[in-house]
C-alpha atoms as a PDB file:
ATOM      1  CA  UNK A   1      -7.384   2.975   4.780  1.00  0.00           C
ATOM      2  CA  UNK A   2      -8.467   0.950   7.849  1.00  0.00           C
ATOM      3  CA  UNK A   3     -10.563  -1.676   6.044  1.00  0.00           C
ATOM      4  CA  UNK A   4      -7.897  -1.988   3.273  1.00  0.00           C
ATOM      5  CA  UNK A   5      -4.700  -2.861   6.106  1.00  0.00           C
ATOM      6  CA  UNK A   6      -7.511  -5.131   7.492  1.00  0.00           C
ATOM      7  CA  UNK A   7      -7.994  -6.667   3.821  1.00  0.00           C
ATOM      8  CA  UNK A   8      -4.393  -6.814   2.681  1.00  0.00           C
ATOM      9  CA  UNK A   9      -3.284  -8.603   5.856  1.00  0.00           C
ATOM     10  CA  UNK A  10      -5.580 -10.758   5.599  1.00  0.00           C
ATOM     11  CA  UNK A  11      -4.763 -11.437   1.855  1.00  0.00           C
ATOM     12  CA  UNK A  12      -0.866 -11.920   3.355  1.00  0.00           C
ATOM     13  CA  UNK A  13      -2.010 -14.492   5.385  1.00  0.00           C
ATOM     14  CA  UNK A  14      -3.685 -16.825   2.501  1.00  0.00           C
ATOM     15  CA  UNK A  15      -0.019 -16.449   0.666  1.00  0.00           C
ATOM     16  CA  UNK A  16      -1.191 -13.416  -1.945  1.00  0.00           C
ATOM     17  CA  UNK A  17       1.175 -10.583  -1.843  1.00  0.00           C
ATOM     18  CA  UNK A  18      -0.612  -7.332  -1.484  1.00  0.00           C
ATOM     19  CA  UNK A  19       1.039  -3.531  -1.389  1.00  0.00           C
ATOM     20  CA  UNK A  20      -1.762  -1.127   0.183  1.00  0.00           C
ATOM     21  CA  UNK A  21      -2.024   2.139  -1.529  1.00  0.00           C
ATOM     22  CA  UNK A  22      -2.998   4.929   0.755  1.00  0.00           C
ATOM     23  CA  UNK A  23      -1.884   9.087   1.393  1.00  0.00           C
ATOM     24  CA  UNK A  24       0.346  10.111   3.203  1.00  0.00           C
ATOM     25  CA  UNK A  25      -1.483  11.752   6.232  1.00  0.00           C
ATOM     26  CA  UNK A  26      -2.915   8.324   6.802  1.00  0.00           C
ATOM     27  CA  UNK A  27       0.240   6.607   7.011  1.00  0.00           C
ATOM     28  CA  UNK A  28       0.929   6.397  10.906  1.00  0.00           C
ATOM     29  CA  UNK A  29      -2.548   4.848  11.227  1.00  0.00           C
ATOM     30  CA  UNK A  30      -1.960   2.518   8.239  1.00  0.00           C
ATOM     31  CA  UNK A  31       1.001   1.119  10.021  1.00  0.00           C
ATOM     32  CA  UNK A  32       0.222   1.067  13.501  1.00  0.00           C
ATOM     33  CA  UNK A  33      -3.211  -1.563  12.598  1.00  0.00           C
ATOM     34  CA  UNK A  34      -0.365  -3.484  10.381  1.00  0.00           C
ATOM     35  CA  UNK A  35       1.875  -3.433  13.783  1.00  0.00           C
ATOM     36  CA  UNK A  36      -1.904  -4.979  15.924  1.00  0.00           C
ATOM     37  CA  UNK A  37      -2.600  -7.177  13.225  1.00  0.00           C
ATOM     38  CA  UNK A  38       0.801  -8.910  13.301  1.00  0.00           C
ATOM     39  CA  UNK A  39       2.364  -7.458  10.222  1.00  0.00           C
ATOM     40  CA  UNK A  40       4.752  -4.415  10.692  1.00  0.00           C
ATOM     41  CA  UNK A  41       6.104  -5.050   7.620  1.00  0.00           C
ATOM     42  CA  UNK A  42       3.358  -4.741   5.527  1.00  0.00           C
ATOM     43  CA  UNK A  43       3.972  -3.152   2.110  1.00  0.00           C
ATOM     44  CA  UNK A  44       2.075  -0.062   1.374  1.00  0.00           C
ATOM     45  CA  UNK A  45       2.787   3.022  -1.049  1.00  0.00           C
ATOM     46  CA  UNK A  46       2.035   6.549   0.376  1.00  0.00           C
ATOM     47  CA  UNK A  47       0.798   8.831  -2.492  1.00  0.00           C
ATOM     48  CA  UNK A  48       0.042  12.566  -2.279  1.00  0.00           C
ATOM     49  CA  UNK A  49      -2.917  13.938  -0.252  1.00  0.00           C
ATOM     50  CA  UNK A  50      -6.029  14.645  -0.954  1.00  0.00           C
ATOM     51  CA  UNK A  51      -6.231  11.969  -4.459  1.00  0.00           C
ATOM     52  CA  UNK A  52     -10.024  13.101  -4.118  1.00  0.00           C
ATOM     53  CA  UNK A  53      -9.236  16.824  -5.775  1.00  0.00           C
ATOM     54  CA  UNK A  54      -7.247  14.916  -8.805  1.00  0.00           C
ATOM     55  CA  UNK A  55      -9.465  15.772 -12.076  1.00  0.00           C
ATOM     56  CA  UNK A  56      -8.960  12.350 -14.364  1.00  0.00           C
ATOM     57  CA  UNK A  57      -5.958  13.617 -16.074  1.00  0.00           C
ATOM     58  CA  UNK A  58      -3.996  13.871 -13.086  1.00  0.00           C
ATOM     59  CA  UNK A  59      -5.151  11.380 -11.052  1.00  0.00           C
ATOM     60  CA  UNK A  60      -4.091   8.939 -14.539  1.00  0.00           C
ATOM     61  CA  UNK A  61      -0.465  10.434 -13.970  1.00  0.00           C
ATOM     62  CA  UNK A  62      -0.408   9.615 -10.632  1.00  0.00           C
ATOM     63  CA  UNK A  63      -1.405   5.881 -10.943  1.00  0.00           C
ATOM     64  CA  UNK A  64       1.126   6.181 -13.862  1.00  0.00           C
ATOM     65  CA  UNK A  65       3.802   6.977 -11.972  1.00  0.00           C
ATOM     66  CA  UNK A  66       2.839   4.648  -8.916  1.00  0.00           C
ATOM     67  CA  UNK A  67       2.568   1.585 -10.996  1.00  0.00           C
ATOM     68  CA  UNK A  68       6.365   0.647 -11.206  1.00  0.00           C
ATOM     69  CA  UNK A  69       6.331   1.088  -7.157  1.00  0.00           C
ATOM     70  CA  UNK A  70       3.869  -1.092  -7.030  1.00  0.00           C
ATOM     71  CA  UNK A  71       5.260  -3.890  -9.370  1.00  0.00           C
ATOM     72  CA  UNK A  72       8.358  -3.526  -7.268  1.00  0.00           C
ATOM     73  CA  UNK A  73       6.514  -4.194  -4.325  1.00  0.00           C
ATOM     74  CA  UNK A  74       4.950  -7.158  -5.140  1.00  0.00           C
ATOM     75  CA  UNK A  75       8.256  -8.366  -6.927  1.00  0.00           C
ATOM     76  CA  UNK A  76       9.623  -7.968  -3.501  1.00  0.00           C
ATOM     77  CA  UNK A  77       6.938 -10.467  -1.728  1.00  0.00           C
ATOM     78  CA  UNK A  78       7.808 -12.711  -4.151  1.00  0.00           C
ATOM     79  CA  UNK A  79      11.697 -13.045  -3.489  1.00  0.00           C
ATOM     80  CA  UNK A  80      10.834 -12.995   0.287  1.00  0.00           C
ATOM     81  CA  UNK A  81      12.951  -9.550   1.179  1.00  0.00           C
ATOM     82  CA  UNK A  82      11.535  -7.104   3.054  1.00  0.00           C
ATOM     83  CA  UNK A  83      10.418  -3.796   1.079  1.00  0.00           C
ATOM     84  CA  UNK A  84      10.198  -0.268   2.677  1.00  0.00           C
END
């Protein structure tokens, strides 16, 4: 997740609102380089861990049911509030 808080911060910073996707064991990590790199805010959806062990059928219904989080996320950048 490392290269991804370095990516979406960086896409933050050019205007383009981003919401990281990343598991939840990974989390404290996630937002700790957000907190260095000047963004403790950054929006990012936790998701189950391991995503790796998913066959395709699940791992569809998970980016099913992630994809309104997501929307809402960005919708959130857009009105300038703060998301959790």
């Amino acid at each position: 997740m490392s290269c991804s808080v370095h990516d979406l911060v960086r896409l933050e910073r050019r205007g383009i609102a981003t919401a990281g996707i990343g598991t939840i064991p990974f989390a404290d990590e996630a937002l700790e380089q957000a907190r260095v790199l000047g963004m403790p805010d950054l929006r990012m959806l936790l998701v189950p861990h391991p995503v790796q062990l998913l066959d395709p059928a699940e791992l569809d219904r998970l980016a099913d049911t992630s994809f309104g989080r997501v929307l809402e996320h960005l919708q959130t950048a857009s009105t300038g509030r703060s998301s959790s």
